[in-house]
Structures are given as structure tokens and as C-alpha cells.
Protein backbone atom coordinates (compact mmCIF):
# COMPACT_ATOMS: atom_id res chain seq x y z
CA UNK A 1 40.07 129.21 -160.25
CA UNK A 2 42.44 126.98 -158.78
CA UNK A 3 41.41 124.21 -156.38
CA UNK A 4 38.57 122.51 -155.42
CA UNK A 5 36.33 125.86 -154.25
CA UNK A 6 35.30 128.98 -156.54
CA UNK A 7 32.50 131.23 -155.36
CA UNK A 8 29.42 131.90 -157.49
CA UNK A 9 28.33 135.73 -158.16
CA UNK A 10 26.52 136.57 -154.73
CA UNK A 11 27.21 132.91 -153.46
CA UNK A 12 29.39 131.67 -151.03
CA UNK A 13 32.62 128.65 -151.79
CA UNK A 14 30.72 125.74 -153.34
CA UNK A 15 32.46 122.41 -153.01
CA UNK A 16 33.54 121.25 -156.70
CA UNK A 17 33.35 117.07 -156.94
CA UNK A 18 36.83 115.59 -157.67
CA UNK A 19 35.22 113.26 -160.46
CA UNK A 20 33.43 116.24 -161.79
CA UNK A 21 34.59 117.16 -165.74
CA UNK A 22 32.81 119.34 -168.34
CA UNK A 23 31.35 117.58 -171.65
CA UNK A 24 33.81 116.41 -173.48
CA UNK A 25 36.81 116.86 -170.78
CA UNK A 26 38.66 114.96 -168.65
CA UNK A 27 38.94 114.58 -164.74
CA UNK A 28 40.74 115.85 -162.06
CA UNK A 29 43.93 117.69 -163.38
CA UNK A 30 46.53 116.64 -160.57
CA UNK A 31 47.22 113.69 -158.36
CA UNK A 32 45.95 115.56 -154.77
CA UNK A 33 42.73 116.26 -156.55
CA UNK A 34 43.22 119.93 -156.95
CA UNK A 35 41.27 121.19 -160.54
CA UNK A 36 41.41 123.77 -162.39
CA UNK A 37 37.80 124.91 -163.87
CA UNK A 38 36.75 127.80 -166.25
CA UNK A 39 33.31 129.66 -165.33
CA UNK A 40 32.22 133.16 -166.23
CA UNK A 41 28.91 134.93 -166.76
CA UNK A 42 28.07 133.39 -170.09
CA UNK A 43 28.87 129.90 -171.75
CA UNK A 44 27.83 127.11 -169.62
CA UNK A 45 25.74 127.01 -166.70
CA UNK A 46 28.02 125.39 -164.07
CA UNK A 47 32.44 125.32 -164.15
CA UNK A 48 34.16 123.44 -166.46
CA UNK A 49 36.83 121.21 -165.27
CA UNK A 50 40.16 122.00 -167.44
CA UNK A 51 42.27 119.02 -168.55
CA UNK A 52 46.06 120.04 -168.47
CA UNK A 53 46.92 121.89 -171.40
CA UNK A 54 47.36 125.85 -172.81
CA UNK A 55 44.14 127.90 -173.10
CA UNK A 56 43.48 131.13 -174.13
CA UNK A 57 41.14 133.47 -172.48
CA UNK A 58 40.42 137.04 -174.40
CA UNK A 59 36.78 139.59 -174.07
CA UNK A 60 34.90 136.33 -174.62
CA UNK A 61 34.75 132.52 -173.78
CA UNK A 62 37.36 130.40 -172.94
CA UNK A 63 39.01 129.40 -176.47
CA UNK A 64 37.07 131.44 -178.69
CA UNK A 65 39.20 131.52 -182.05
CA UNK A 66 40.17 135.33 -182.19
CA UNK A 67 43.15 135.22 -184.28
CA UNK A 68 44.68 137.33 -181.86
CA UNK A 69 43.67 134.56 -178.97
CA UNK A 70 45.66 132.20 -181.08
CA UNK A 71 48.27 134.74 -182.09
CA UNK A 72 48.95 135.40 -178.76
CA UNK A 73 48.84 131.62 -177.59
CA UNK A 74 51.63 131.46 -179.94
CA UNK A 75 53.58 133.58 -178.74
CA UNK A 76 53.08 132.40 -174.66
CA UNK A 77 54.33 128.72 -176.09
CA UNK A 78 57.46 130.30 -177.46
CA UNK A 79 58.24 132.07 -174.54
CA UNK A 80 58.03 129.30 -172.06
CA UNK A 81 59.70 126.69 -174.41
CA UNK A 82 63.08 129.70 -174.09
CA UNK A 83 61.87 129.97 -170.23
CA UNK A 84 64.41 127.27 -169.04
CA UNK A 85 67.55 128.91 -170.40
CA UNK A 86 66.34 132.56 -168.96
CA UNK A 87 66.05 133.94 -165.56
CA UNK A 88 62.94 134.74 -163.81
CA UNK A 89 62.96 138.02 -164.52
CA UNK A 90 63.69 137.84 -168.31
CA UNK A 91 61.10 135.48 -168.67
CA UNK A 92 58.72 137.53 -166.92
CA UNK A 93 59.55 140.61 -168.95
CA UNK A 94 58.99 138.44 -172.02
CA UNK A 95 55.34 137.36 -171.27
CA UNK A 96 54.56 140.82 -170.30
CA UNK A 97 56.03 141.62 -174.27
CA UNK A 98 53.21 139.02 -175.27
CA UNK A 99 50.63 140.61 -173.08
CA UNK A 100 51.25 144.15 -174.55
CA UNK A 101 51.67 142.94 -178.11
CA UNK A 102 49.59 145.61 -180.32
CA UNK A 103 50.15 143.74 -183.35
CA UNK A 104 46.80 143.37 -185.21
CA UNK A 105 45.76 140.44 -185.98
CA UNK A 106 43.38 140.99 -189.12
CA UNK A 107 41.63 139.88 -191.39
CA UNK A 108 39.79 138.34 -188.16
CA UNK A 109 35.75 136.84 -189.33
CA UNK A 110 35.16 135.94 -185.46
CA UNK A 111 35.72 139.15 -184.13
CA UNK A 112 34.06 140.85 -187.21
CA UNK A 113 30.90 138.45 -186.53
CA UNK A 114 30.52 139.51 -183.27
CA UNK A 115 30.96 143.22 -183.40
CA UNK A 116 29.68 144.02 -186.56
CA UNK A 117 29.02 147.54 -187.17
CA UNK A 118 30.45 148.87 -183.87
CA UNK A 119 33.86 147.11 -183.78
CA UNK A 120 34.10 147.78 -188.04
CA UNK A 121 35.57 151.19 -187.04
CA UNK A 122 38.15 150.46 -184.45
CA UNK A 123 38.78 146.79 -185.62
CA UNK A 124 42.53 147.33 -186.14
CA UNK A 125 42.56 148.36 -182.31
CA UNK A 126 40.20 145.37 -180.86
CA UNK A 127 42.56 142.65 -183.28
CA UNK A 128 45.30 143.11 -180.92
CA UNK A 129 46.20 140.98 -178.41
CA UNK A 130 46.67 144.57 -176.24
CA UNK A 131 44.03 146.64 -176.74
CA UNK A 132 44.58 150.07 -176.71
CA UNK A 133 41.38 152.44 -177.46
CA UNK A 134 40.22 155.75 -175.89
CA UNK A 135 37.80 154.50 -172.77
CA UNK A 136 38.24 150.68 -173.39
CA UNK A 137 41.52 148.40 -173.52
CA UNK A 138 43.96 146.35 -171.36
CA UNK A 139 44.70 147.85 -167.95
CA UNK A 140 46.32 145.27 -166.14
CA UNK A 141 48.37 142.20 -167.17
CA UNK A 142 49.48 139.18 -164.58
CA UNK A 143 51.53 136.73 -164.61
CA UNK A 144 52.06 134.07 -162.58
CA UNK A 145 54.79 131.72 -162.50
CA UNK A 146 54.66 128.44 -160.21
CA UNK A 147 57.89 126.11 -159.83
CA UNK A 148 57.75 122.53 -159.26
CA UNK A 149 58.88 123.06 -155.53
CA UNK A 150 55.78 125.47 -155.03
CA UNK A 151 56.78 128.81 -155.36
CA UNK A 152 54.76 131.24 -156.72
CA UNK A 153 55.83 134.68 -158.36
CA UNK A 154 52.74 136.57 -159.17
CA UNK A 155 53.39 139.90 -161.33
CA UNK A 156 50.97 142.53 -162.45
CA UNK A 157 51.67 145.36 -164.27
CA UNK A 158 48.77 147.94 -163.74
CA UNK A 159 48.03 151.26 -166.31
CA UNK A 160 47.96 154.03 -163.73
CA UNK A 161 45.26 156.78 -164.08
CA UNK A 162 43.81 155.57 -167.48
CA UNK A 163 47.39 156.70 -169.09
CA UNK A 164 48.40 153.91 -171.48
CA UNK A 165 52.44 155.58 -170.71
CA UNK A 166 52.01 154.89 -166.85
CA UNK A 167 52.37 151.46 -165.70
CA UNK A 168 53.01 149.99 -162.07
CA UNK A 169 54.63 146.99 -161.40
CA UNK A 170 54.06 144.78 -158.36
CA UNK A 171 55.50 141.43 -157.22
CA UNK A 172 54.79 139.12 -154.32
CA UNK A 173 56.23 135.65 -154.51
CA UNK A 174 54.93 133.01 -151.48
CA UNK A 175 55.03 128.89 -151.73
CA UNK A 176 51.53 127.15 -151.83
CA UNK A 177 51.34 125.36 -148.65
CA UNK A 178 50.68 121.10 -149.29
């Protein structure tokens, strides 16, 4: 969530302090006061203010150390230290590459810990950072790329009817407003 609002399950926008920071982190991420937070339904309580940086975000909380969280962290830091030399469109196709890697990333304790008997079976599929299993896996992928002038390209590349060989792509590119 980008900004100073986010909205709670059934709860309307909820105005997020400018001084307000997580345990641990630091303030306000940009000079107009605009944040970044973290919040989902488990973890802590109320959002967590993000100090700039690279996080990883997988079927569990923010910066939980899958290997194939950090595999794939990797491999997002790569791409954008190339993205100045490439075109928008090359670099784009080159995160998506990252977001459909199906490389597994084993042995993997954290994942084993936390699945145990039912991910034991399948854990080759679930140590990917695409997951690709009958009735469970990735189905959409976005990226979205922001220049320094404001522009925004947001991609998403969406499975069609549950078929892991159909894929839709959609882009819609706008400038923030100041």
C-alpha cells in the first residue's frame, strides 16, 4: 500500500501518521510524506511502515526466509542493476522471467517447517519461486515500473482458465499526479 491511506478488511481508509514506523524501522520513506507499509491478515496487529529498501513477499510474511524468497530477490536485483542499459519492454519481460522462474529451490528447512507432512510430497513444486501444482500455484504476476518523472507502467500477466499454457497480458501506463 502506497501512501498515507490503506483500508482495513471491512473498514473504511484509515489515516496512517507520517511519524508512524514499525519496531525496529524507520520513518516516513519519502520527502512529501508518502509511506509505504506492509499489513496482511497475520503478523502484526497494525501496518508496518517500510524503510526504503528490497523486500520479498511470497505465501507468507513479509521477508520470511524461503530460499526461493531470497532466490528470487536475487534474481529481481540483477535484473534492475541491467535495467538502465535495456528498454522498457526488455526489462519488463525479464522480471516476468523472475516471476515464472520454476527453479526449485531445495533443500529449504523453512518451508519444510511449516508444511510438514502436506507440503513433503509436492515440495519440489512449492520451492519454486513459480508455483505450478494441480489446483494451487501462481496465476497472476505484476509488475510495476515507476520513473523518476512519475510515470507508471503497470503489467500483469494473468493464467487464463486455470491453464498454466494460457497467459494474458495487460498494460496501462498513467503519471501519479503531485
Amino acid at each position: 500500500v502506497a501512501g498515507h491511506q490503506y483500508t482495513r478488511e471491512a473498514g473504511g481508509p484509515h489515516q496512517l501518521p507520517a511519524a508512524t514506523a514499525g519496531p525496529g524501522r524507520q520513518g516516513p520513506s519519502t520527502e512529501k510524506g508518502d509511506v509505504i507499509c506492509y499489513y496482511g491478515n497475520r503478523g502484526e496487529p497494525e501496518p508496518v511502515v517500510l524503510a526504503p529498501g528490497t523486500y520479498g513477499l511470497s505465501n507468507a510474511l513479509l521477508e520470511t526466509p524461503w530460499r526461493k524468497l531470497c532466490f528470487g530477490k536475487r534474481l529481481f536485483l540483477e535484473a534492475v542493476e541491467r535495467s538502465q542499459a535495456l528498454p522498457k519492454d526488455v526489462l519488463i519481460a525479464q522480471l516476468l522471467d523472475v516471476l515464472n522462474n520454476e527453479e526449485a529451490q531445495l533443500p529449504d528447512p523453512a518451508i519444510e517447517d511449516q508444511g510438514r507432512e502436506y507440503v513433503q510430497p509436492i515440495l519440489n513444486k512449492y520451492a519454486a519461486v513459480c508455483v505450478r501444482c494441480p489446483d494451487y500455484g501462481t496465476r497472476t504476476n505484476t509488475i510495476i515500473l515507476v520513473d523518476a518523472d512519475g510515470h507508471v507502467t503497470f503489467t500483469e500477466r494473468s493464467m487464463l482458465d486455470k491453464d498454466p499454457s494460457r497467459w494474458e497480458t495487460s498494460t496501462h501506463e498513467f503519471r501519479l499526479q503531485s
